[in-house]
N, C-alpha and C. Protein backbone atom coordinates (compact mmCIF):
# COMPACT_ATOMS: atom_id res chain seq x y z
N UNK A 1 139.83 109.52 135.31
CA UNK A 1 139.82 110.22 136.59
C UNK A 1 141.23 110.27 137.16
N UNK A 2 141.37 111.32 137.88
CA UNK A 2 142.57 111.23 138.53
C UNK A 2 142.71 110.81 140.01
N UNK A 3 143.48 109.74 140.13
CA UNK A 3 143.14 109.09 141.11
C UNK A 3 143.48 110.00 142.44
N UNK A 4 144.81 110.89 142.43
CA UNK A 4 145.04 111.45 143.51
C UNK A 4 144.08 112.19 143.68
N UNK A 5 143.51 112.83 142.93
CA UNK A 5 142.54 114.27 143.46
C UNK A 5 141.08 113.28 143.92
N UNK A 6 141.17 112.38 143.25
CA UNK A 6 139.76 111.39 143.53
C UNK A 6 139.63 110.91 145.13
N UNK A 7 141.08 110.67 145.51
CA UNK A 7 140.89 110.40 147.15
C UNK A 7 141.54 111.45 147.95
N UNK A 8 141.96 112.59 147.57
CA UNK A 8 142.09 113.59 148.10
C UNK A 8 140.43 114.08 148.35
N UNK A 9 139.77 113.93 147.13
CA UNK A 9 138.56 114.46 147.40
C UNK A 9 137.61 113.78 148.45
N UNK A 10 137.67 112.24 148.40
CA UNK A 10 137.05 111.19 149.35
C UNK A 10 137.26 111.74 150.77
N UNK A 11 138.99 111.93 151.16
CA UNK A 11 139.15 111.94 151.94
C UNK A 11 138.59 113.57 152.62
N UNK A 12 138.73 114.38 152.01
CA UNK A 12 138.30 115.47 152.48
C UNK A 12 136.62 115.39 152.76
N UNK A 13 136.04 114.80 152.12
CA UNK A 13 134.37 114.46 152.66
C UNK A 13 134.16 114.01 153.53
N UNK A 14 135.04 112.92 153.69
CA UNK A 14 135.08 111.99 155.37
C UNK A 14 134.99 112.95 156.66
N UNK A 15 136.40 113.69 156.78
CA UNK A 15 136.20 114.78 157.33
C UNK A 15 135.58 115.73 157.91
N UNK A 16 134.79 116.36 156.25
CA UNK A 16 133.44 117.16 156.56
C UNK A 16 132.63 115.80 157.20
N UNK A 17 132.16 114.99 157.34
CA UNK A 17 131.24 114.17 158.14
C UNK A 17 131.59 113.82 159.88
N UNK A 18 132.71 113.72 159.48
CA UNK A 18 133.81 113.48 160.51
C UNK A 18 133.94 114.73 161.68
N UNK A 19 134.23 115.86 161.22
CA UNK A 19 134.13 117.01 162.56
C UNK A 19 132.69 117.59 162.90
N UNK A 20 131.50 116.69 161.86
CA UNK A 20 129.68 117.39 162.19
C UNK A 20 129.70 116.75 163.58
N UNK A 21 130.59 115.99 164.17
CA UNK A 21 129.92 115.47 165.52
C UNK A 21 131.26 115.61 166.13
N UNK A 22 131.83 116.85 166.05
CA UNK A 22 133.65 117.09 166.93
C UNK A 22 133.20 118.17 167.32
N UNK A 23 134.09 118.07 168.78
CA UNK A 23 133.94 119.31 169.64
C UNK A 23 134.92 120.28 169.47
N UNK A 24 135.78 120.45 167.97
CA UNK A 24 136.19 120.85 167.13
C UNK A 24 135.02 122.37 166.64
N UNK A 25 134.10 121.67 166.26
CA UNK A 25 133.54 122.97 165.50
C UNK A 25 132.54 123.65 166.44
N UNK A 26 132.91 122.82 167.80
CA UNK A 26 131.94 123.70 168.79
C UNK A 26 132.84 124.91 169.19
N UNK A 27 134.28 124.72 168.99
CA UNK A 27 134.90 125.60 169.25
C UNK A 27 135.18 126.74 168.36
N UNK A 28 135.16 126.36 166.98
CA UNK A 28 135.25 127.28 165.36
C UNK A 28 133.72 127.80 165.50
N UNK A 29 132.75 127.64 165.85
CA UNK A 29 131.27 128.41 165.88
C UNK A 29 131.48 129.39 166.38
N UNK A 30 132.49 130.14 167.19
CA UNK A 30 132.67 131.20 167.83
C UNK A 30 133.48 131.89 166.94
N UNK A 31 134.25 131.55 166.15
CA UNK A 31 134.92 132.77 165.14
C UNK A 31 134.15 132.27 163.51
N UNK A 32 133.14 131.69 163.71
CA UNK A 32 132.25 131.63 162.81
C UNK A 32 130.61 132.49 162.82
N UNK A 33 130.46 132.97 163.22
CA UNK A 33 128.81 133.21 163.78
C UNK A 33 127.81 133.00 162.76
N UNK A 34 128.73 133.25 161.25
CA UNK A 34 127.47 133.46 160.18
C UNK A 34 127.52 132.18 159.37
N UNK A 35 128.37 131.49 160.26
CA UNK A 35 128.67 129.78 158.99
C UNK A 35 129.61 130.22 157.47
N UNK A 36 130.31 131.33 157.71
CA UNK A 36 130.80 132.01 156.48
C UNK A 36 131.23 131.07 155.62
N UNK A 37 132.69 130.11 156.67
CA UNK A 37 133.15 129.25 156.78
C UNK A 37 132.72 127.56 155.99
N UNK A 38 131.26 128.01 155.77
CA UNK A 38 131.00 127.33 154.81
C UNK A 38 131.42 127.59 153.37
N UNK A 39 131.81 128.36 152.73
CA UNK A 39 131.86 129.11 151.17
C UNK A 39 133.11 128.50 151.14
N UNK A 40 134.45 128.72 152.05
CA UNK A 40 135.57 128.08 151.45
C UNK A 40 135.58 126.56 151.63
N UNK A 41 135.08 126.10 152.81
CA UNK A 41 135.00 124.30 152.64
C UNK A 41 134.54 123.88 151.91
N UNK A 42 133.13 124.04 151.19
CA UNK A 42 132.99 123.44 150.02
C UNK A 42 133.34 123.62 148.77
N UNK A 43 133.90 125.02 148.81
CA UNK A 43 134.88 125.49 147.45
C UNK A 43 135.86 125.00 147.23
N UNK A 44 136.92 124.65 148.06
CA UNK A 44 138.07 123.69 148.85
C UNK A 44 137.73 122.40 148.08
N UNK A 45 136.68 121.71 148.33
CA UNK A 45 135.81 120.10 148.12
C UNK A 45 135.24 120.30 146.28
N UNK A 46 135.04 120.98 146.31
CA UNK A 46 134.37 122.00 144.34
C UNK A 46 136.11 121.57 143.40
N UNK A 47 137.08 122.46 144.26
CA UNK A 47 137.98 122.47 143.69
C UNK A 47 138.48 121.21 143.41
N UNK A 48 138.74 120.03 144.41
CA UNK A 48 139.28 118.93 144.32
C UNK A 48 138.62 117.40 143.57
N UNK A 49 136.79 118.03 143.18
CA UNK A 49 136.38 117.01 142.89
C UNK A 49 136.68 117.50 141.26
N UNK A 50 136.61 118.74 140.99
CA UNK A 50 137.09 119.26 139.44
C UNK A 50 138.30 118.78 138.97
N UNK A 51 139.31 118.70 140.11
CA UNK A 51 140.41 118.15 139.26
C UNK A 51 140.88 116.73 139.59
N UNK A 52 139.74 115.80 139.86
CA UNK A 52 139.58 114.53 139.94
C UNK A 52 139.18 114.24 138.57
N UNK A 53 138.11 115.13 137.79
CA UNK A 53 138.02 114.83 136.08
C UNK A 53 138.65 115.82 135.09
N UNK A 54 139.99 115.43 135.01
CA UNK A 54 140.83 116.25 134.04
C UNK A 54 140.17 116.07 132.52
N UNK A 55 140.63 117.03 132.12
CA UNK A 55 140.34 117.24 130.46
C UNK A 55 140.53 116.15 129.87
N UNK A 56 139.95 115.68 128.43
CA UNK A 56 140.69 114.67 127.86
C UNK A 56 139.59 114.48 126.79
N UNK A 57 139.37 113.53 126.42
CA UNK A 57 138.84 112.45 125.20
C UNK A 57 137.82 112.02 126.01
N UNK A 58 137.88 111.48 126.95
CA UNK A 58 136.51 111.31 127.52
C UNK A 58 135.70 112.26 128.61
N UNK A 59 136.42 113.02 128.55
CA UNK A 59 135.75 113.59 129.61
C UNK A 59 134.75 115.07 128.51
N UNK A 60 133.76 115.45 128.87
CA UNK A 60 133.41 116.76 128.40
C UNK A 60 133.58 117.75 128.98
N UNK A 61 133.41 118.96 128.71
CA UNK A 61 133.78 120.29 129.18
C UNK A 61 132.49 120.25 130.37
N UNK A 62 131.52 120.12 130.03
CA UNK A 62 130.01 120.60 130.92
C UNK A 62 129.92 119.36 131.62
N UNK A 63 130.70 117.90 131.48
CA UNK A 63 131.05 117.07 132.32
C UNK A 63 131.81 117.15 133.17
N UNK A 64 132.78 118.09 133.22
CA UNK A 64 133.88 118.04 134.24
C UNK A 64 133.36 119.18 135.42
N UNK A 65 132.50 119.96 134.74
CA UNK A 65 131.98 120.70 135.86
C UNK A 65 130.66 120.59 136.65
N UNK A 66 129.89 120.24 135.68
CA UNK A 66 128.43 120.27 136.58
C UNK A 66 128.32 118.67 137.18
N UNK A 67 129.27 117.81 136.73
CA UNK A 67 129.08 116.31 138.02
C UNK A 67 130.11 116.99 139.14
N UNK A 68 130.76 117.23 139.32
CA UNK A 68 131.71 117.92 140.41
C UNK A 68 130.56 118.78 141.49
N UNK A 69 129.91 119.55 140.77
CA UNK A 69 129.38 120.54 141.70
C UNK A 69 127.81 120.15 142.14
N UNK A 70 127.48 118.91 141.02
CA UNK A 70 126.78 118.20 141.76
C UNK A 70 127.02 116.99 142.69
N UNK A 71 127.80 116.31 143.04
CA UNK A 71 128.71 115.84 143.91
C UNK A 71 128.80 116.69 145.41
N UNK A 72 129.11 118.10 144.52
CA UNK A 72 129.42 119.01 145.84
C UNK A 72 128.19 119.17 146.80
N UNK A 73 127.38 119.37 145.85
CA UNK A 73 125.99 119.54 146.36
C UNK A 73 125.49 118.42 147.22
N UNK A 74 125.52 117.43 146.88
CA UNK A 74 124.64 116.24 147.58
C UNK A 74 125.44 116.19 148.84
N UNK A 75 126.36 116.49 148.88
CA UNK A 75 127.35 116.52 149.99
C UNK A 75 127.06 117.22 150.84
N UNK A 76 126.37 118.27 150.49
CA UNK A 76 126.29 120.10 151.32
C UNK A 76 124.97 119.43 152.46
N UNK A 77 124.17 118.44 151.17
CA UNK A 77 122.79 118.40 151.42
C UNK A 77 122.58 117.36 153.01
N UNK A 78 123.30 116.50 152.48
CA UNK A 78 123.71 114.66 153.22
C UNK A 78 124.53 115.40 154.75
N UNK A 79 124.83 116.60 154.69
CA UNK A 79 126.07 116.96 155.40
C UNK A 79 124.91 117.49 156.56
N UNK A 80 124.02 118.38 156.10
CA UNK A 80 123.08 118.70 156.76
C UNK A 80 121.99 118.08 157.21
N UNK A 81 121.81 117.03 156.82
CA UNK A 81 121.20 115.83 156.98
C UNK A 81 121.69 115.44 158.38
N UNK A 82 122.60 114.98 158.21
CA UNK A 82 123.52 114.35 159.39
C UNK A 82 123.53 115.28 160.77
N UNK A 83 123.91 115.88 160.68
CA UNK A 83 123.39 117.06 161.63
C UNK A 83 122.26 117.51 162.11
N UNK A 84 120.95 116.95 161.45
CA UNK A 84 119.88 117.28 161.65
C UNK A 84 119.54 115.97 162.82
N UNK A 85 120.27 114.74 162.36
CA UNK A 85 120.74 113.25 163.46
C UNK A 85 121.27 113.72 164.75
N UNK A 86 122.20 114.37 164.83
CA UNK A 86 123.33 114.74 165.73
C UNK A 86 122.66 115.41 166.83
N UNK A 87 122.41 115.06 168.33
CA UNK A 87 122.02 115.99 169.14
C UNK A 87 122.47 117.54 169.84
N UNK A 88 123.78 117.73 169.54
CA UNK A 88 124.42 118.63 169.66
C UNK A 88 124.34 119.83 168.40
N UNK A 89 123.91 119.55 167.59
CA UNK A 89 123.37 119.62 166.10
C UNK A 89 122.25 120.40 165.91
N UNK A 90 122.54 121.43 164.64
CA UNK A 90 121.08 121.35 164.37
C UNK A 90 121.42 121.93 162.74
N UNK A 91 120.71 121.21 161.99
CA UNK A 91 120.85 121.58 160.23
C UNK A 91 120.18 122.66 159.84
N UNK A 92 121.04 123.58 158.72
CA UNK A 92 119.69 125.12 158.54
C UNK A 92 120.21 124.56 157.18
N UNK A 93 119.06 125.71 156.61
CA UNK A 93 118.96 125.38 154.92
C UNK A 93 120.03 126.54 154.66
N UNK A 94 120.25 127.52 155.59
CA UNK A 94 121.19 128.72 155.10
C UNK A 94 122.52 128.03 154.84
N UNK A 95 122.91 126.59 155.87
CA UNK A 95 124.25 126.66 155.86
C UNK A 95 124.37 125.72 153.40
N UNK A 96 123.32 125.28 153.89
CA UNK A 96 123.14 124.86 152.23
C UNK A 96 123.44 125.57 151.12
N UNK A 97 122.81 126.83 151.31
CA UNK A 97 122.84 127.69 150.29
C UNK A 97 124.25 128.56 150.76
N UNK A 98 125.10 128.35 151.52
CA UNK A 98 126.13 128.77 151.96
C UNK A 98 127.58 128.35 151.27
N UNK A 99 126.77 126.38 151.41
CA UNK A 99 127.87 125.57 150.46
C UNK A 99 127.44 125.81 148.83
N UNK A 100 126.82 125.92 149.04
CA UNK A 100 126.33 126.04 147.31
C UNK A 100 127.14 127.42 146.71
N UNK A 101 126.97 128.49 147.53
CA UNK A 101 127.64 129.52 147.21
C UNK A 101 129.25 129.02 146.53
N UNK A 102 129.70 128.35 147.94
CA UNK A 102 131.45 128.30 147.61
C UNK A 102 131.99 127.49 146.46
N UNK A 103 130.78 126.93 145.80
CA UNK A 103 130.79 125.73 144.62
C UNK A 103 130.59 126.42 143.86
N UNK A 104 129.45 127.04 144.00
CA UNK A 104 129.28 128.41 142.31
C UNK A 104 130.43 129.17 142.44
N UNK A 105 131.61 129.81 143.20
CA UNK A 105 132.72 130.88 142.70
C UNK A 105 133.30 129.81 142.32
N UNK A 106 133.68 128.72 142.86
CA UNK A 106 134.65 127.76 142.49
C UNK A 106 134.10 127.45 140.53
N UNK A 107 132.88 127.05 140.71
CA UNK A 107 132.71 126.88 139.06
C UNK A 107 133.18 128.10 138.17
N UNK A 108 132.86 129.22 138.52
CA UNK A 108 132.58 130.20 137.74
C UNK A 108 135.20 130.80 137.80
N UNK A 109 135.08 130.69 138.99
CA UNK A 109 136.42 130.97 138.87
C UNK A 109 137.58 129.93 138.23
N UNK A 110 137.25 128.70 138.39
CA UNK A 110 138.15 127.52 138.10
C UNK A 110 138.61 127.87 136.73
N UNK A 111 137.66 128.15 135.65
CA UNK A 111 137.99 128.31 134.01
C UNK A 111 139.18 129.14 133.73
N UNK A 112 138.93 130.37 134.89
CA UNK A 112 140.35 131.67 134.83
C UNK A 112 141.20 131.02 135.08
N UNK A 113 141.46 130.16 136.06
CA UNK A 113 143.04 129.95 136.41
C UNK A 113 143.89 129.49 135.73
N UNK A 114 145.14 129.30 135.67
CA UNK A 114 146.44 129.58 134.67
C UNK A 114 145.81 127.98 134.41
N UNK A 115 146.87 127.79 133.44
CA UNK A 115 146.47 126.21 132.58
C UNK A 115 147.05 125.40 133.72
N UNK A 116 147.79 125.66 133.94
CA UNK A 116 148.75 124.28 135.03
C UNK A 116 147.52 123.77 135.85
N UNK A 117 146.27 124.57 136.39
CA UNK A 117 145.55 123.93 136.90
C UNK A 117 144.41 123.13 136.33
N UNK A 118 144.00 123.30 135.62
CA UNK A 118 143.09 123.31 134.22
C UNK A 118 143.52 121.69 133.53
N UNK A 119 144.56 121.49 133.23
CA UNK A 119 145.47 120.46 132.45
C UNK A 119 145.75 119.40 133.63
N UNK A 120 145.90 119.64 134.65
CA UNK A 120 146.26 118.49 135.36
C UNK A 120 147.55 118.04 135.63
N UNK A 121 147.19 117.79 137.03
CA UNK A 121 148.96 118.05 137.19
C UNK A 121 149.60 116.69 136.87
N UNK A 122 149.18 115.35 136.68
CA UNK A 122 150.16 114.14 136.47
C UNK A 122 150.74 115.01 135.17
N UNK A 123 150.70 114.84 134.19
CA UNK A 123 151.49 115.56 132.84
C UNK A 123 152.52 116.68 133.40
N UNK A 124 152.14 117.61 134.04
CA UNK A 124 152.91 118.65 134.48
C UNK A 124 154.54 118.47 135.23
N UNK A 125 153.88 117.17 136.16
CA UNK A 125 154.96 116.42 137.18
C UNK A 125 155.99 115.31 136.42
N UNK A 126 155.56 114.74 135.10
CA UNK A 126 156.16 114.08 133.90
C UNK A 126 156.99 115.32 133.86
N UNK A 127 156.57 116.37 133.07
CA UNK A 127 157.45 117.02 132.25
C UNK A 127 158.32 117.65 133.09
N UNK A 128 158.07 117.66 134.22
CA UNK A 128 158.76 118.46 135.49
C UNK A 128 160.02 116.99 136.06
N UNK A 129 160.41 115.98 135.30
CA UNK A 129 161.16 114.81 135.71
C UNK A 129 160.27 114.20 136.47
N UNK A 130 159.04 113.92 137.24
CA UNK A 130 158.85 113.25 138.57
C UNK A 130 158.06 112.03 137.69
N UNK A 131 158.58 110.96 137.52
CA UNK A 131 158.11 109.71 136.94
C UNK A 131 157.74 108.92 137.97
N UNK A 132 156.34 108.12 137.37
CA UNK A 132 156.23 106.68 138.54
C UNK A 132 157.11 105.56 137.94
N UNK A 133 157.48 104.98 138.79
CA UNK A 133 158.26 103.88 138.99
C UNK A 133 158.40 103.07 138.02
N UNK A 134 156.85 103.34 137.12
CA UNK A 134 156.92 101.81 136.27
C UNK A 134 157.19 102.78 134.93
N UNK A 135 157.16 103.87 135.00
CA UNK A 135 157.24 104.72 133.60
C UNK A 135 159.03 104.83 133.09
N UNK A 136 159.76 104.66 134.33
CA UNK A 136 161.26 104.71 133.86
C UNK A 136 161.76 103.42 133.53
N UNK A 137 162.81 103.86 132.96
CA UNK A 137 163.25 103.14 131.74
C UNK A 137 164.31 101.80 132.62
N UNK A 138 165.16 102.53 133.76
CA UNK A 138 165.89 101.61 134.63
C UNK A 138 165.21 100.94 135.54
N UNK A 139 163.92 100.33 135.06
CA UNK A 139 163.08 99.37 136.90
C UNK A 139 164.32 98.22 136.43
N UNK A 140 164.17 97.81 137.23
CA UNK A 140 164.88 96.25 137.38
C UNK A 140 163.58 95.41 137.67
N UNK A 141 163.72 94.02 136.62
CA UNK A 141 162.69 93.71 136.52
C UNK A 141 162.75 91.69 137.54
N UNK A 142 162.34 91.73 138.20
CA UNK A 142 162.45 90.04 138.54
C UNK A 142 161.88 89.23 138.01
């Protein structure tokens, strides 16, 4: 797994849980009316849990995508859940099938994109000079 995209992804869920009870999205409901706004947040969340399982030896092809977008899903589900708690709140099944939407382009589009995304970027940022600390050759050691 890749750890950055792994708590990039954490952290972006928090969030989504985090503004279901902010007077934040009481204010975005007004240039939202249809919950559109759902398709790119969880596509956004699709994208980042995909490249939390980069390619490799252990990972499979139909593994790296359908645990991601099921991930995405339970999220969409738990998300609406929570909101259904919330008195200011109220959970629809549309906004579900809304997130589900932005997870299916994300599956179906992710495969097109150039390799740099596909491959993963620690390797990319190697070959690009950006080493961690313990990978160069001058640490000074105590």
């Amino acid at each position: 797994m890749n750890p950055f995209f792994s708590i990039l992804s954490a952290a972006y869920i928090f969030v989504i849980f985090f503004w279901a009870d902010s007077p934040v999205v009481s204010k975005l409901s007004v240039l939202n009316p249809f919950s559109i706004l759902h398709i790119p947040l969880y596509g956004i969340l699709t994208f980042f849990l995909v490249l939390s399982f980069p390619p490799g030896q252990k990972t499979s092809s139909k593994f790296r995508y359908i645990f991601p977008a099921l991930i995405a899903t339970g999220v969409a589900i738990l998300d609406e859940f929570y909101q259904s708690l919330i008195p200011s709140r109220e959970a629809s099944i549309v906004d579900v099938f809304l997130d589900v939407l932005g997870i299916f382009l994300v599956m179906i589009l992710f495969p097109r994109l150039p390799p740099f995304f596909q491959t993963g970027f620690p390797k990319k940022l190697k070959k690009a000079g950006i080493h961690k600390a313990s990978d160069r050759d001058d640490d000074i050691k105590l």
